[in-house]
Protein backbone atom coordinates (compact mmCIF):
# COMPACT_ATOMS: atom_id res chain seq x y z
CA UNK A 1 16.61 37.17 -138.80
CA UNK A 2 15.87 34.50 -141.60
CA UNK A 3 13.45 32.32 -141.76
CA UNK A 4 15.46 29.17 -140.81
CA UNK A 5 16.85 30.81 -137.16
CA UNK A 6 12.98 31.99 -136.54
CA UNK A 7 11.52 29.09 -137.17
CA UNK A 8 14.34 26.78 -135.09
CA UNK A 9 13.43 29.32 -131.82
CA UNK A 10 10.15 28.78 -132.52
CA UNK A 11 9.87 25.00 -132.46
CA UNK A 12 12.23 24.68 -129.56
CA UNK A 13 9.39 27.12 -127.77
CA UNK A 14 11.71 30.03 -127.07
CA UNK A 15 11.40 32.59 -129.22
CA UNK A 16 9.17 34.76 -127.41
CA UNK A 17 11.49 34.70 -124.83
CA UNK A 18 14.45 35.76 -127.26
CA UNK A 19 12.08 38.51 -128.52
CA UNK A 20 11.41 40.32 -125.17
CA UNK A 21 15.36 40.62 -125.18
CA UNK A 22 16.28 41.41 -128.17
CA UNK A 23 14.24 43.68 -131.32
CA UNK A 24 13.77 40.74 -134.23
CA UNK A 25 13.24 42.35 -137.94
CA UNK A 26 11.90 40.54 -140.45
CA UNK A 27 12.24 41.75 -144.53
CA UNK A 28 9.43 41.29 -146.45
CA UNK A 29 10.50 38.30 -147.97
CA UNK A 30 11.13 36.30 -144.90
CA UNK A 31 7.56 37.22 -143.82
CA UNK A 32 6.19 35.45 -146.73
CA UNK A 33 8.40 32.59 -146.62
CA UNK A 34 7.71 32.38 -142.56
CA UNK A 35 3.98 33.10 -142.74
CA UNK A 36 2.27 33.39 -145.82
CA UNK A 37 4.00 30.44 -147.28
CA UNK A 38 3.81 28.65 -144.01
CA UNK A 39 0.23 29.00 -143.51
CA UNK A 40 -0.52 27.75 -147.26
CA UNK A 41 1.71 24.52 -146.14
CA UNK A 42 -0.33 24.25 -143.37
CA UNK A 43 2.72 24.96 -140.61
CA UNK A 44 1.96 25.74 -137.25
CA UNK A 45 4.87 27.74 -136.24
CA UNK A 46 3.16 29.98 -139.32
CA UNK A 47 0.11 31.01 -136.56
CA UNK A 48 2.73 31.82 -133.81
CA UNK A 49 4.86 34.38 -135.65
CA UNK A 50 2.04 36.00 -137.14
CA UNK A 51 0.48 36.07 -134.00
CA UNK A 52 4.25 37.52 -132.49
CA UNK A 53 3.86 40.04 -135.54
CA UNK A 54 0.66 41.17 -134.63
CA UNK A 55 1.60 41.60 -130.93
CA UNK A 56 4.97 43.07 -132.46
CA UNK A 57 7.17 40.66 -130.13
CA UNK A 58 8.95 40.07 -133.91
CA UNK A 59 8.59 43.41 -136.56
CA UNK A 60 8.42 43.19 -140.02
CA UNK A 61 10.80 46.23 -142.11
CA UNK A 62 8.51 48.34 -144.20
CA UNK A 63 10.70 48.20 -146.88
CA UNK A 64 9.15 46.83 -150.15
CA UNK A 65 11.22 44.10 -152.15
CA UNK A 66 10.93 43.07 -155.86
CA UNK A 67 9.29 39.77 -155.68
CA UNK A 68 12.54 38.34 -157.47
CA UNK A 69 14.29 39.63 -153.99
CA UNK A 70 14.41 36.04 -151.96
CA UNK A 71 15.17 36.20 -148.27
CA UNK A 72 18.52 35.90 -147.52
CA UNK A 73 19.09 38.56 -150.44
CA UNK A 74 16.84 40.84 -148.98
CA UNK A 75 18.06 40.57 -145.34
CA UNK A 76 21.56 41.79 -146.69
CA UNK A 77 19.63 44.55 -148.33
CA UNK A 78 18.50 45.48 -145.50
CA UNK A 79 21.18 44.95 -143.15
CA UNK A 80 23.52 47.34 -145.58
CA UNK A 81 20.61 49.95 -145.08
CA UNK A 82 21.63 50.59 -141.65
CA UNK A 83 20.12 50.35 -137.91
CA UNK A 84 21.25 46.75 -137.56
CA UNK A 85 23.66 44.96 -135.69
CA UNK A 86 23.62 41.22 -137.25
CA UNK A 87 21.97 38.80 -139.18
CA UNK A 88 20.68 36.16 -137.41
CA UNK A 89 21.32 32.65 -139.52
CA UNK A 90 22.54 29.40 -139.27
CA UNK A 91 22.27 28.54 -142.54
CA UNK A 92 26.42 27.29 -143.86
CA UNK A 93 25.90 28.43 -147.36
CA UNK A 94 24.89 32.13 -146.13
CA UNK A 95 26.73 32.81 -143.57
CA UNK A 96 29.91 32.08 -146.30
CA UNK A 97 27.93 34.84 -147.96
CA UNK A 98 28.08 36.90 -144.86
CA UNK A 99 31.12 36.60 -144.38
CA UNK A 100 32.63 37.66 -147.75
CA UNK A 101 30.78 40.89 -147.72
CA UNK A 102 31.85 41.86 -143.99
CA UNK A 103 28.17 41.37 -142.78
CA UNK A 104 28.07 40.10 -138.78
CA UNK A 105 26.29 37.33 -138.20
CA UNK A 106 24.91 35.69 -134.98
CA UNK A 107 23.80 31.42 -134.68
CA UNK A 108 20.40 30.82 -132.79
CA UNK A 109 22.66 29.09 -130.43
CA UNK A 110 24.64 32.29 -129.80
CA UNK A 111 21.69 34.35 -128.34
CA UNK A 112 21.05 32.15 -125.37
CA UNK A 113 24.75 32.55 -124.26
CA UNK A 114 24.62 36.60 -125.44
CA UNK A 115 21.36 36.96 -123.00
CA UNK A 116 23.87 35.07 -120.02
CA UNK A 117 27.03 37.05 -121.24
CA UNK A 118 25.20 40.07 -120.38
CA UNK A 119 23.40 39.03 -117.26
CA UNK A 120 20.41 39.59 -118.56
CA UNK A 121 19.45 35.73 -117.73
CA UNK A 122 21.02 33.24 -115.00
CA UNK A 123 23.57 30.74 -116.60
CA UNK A 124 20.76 27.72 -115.83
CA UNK A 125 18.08 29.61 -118.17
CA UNK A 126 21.05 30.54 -121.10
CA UNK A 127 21.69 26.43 -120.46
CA UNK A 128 18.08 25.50 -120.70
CA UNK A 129 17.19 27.49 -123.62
CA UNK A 130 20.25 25.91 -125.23
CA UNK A 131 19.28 22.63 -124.29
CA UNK A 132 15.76 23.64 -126.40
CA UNK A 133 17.55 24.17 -129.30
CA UNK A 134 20.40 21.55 -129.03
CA UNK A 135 17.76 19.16 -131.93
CA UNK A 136 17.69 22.11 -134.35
CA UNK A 137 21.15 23.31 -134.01
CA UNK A 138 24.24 21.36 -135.48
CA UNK A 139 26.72 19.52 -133.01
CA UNK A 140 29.28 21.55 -133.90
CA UNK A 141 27.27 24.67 -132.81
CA UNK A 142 25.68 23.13 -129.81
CA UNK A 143 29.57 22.26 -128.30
CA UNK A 144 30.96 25.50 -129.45
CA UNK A 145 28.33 27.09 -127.35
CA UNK A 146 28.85 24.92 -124.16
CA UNK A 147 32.50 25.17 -124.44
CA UNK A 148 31.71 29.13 -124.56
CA UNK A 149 29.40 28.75 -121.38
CA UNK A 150 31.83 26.93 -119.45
CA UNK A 151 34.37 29.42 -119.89
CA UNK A 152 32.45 31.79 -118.67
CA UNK A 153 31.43 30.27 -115.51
């Protein structure tokens, strides 16, 4: 996951949530941008996911990066490593990144709906934790994903 999509489930207050569902790995560098970097800057959402870290809701790889290694670059590291299904990312710029080198991504909106699609939540929650993140999410996203939803139902 980068630090963007972490930080979005954080603030809209559902992260935990997405964590008991699904195993989050953080490289490294996303750490330091999330939490060490965070902290300095005086963020709260900087407590909460080292707090998640320490109660290993959200897991940090153990693989070391070059410092020059920022986070998006080292999230494709590790994703071509193996063991992973997606990168987690919202970000446009990125996921055009992603895309070119065959790497699957999934939006923060996306996981919501995933949770709904496999019954692991009812369609209100998916909807409500949607709803959470409809501020930090683009437009675009947000419709896609009710569009999706109503299908579905």
């Amino acid at each position: 996951m980068d630090a963007d999509c972490l930080i979005k489930l954080t603030k809209a207050g559902i992260k935990e949530k997405i964590c008991f569902c699904f195993t989050i790995i953080l490289s490294g560098p996303v750490k330091k941008e999330t939490v060490d970097a965070g902290k300095i800057k005086g963020c709260p959402d900087a407590e909460i996911i080292e707090k998640n870290i320490a109660e290993r809701l959200i897991h940090v790889a153990p693989r070391r990066y070059s410092s020059a290694i920022k986070g998006d670059r080292s999230l494709i590291d590790l994703y071509q490593k193996g063991g992973y299904d997606a990168i987690a990312t919202d970000d446009a710029r990125f996921i055009k990144h992603l895309k070119s080198l065959g790497v699957p991504f999934i939006l923060p909106g996306l996981l919501p709906y995933l949770l709904f699609q496999k019954g692991l939540i009812p369609e209100a929650q998916a909807r409500e934790w949607l709803e959470k993140l409809s501020s930090f999410i683009s437009d675009d996203e947000y419709s896609t994903i009710v569009i999706l939803m109503e299908a579905k139902t």
